[in-house]
C-alpha atoms as a PDB file:
ATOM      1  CA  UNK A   1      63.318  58.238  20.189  1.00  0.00           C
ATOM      2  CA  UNK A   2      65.538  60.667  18.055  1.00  0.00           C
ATOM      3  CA  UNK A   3      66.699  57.882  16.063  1.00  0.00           C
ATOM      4  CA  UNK A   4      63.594  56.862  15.231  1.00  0.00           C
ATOM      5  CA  UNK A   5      62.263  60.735  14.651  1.00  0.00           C
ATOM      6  CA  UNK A   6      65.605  60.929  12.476  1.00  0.00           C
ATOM      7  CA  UNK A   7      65.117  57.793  10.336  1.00  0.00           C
ATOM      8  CA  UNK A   8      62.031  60.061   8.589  1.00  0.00           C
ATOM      9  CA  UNK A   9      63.911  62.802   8.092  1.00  0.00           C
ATOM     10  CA  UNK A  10      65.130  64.493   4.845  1.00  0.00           C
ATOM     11  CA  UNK A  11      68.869  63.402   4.352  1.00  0.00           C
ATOM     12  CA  UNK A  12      70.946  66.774   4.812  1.00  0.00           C
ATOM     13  CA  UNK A  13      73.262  67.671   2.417  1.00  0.00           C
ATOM     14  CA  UNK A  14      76.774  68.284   3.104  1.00  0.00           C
ATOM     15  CA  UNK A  15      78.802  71.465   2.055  1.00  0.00           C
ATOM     16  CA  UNK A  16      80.700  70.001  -1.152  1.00  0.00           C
ATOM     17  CA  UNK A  17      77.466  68.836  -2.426  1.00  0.00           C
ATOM     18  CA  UNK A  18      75.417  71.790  -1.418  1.00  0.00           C
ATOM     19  CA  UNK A  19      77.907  73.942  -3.416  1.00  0.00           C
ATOM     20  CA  UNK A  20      77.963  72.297  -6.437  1.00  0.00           C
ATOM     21  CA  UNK A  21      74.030  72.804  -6.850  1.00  0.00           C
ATOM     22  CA  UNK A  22      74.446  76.337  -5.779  1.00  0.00           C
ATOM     23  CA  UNK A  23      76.827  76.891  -7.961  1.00  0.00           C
ATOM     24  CA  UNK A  24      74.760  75.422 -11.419  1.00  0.00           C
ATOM     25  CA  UNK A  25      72.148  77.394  -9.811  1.00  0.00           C
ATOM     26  CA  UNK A  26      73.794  80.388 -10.173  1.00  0.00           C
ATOM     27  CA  UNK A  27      74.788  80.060 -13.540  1.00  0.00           C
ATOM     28  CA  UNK A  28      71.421  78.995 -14.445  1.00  0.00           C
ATOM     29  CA  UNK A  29      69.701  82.031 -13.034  1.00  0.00           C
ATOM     30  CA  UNK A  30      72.595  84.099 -14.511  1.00  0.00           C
ATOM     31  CA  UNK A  31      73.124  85.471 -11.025  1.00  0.00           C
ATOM     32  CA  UNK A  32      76.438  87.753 -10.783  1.00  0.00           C
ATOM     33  CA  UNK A  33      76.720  89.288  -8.016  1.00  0.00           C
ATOM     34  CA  UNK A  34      74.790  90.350  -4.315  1.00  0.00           C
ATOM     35  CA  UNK A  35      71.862  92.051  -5.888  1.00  0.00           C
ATOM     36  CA  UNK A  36      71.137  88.829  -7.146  1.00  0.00           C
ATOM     37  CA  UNK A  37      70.862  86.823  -3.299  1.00  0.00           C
ATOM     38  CA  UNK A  38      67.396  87.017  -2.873  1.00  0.00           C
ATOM     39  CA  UNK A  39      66.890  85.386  -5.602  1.00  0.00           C
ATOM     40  CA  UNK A  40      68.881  82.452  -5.803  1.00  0.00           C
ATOM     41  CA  UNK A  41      68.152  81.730  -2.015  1.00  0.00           C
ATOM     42  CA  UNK A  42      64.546  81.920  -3.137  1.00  0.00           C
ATOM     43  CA  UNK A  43      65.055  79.980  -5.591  1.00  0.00           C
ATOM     44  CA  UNK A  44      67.192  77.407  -3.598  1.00  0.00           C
ATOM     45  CA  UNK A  45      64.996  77.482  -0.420  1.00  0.00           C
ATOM     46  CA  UNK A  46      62.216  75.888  -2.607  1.00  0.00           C
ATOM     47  CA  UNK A  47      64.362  73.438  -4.190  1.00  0.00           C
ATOM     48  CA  UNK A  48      66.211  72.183  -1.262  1.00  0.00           C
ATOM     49  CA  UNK A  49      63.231  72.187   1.021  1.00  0.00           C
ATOM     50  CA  UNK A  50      64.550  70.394   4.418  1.00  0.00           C
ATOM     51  CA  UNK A  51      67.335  69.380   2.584  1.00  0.00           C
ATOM     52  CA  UNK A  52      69.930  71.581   3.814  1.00  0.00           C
ATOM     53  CA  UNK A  53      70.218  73.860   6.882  1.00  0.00           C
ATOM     54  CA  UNK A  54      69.220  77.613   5.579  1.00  0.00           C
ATOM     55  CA  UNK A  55      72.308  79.409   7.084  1.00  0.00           C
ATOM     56  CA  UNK A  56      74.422  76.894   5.281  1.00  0.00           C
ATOM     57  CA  UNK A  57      72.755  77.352   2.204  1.00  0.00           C
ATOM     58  CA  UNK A  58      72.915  81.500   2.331  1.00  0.00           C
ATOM     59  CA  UNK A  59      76.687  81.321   3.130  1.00  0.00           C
ATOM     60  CA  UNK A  60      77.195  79.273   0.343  1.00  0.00           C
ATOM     61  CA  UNK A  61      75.588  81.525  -1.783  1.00  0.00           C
ATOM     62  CA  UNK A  62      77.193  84.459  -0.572  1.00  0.00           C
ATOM     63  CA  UNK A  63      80.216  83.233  -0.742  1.00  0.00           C
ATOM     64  CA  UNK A  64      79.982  82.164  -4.478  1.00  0.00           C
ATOM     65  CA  UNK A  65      78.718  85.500  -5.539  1.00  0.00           C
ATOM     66  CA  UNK A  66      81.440  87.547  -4.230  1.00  0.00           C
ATOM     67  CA  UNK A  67      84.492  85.102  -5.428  1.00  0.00           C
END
């Protein structure tokens, strides 16, 4: 049954892909730093919808805004 269930599924992302979208989505809101989290994961949330896992994508974005 989950194989079926998963055959309809959303392919997830993995990490090295996942970054390289956050990453030209930072730099094409202009984000620079923390204060600016809430809204790239906003704006990420609705562009990745059930495309990647939401923890993944918020440590990815955290971790790109404070390197």
């Amino acid at each position: 049954e989950i194989e079926v269930i998963a055959a309809f599924l959303p392919q997830q992302m993995g990490e090295e892909e996942l970054t390289t979208f956050v990453s030209a989505l930072v730099t094409e809101l202009g984000a620079s730093g923390m204060k600016d989290m809430g809204r790239v994961m906003g704006e990420a949330n609705k562009r990745l919808a059930g495309k990647a896992e939401g923890k993944m994508v918020a440590n990815v974005v955290k971790n790109l805004l404070t390197s």
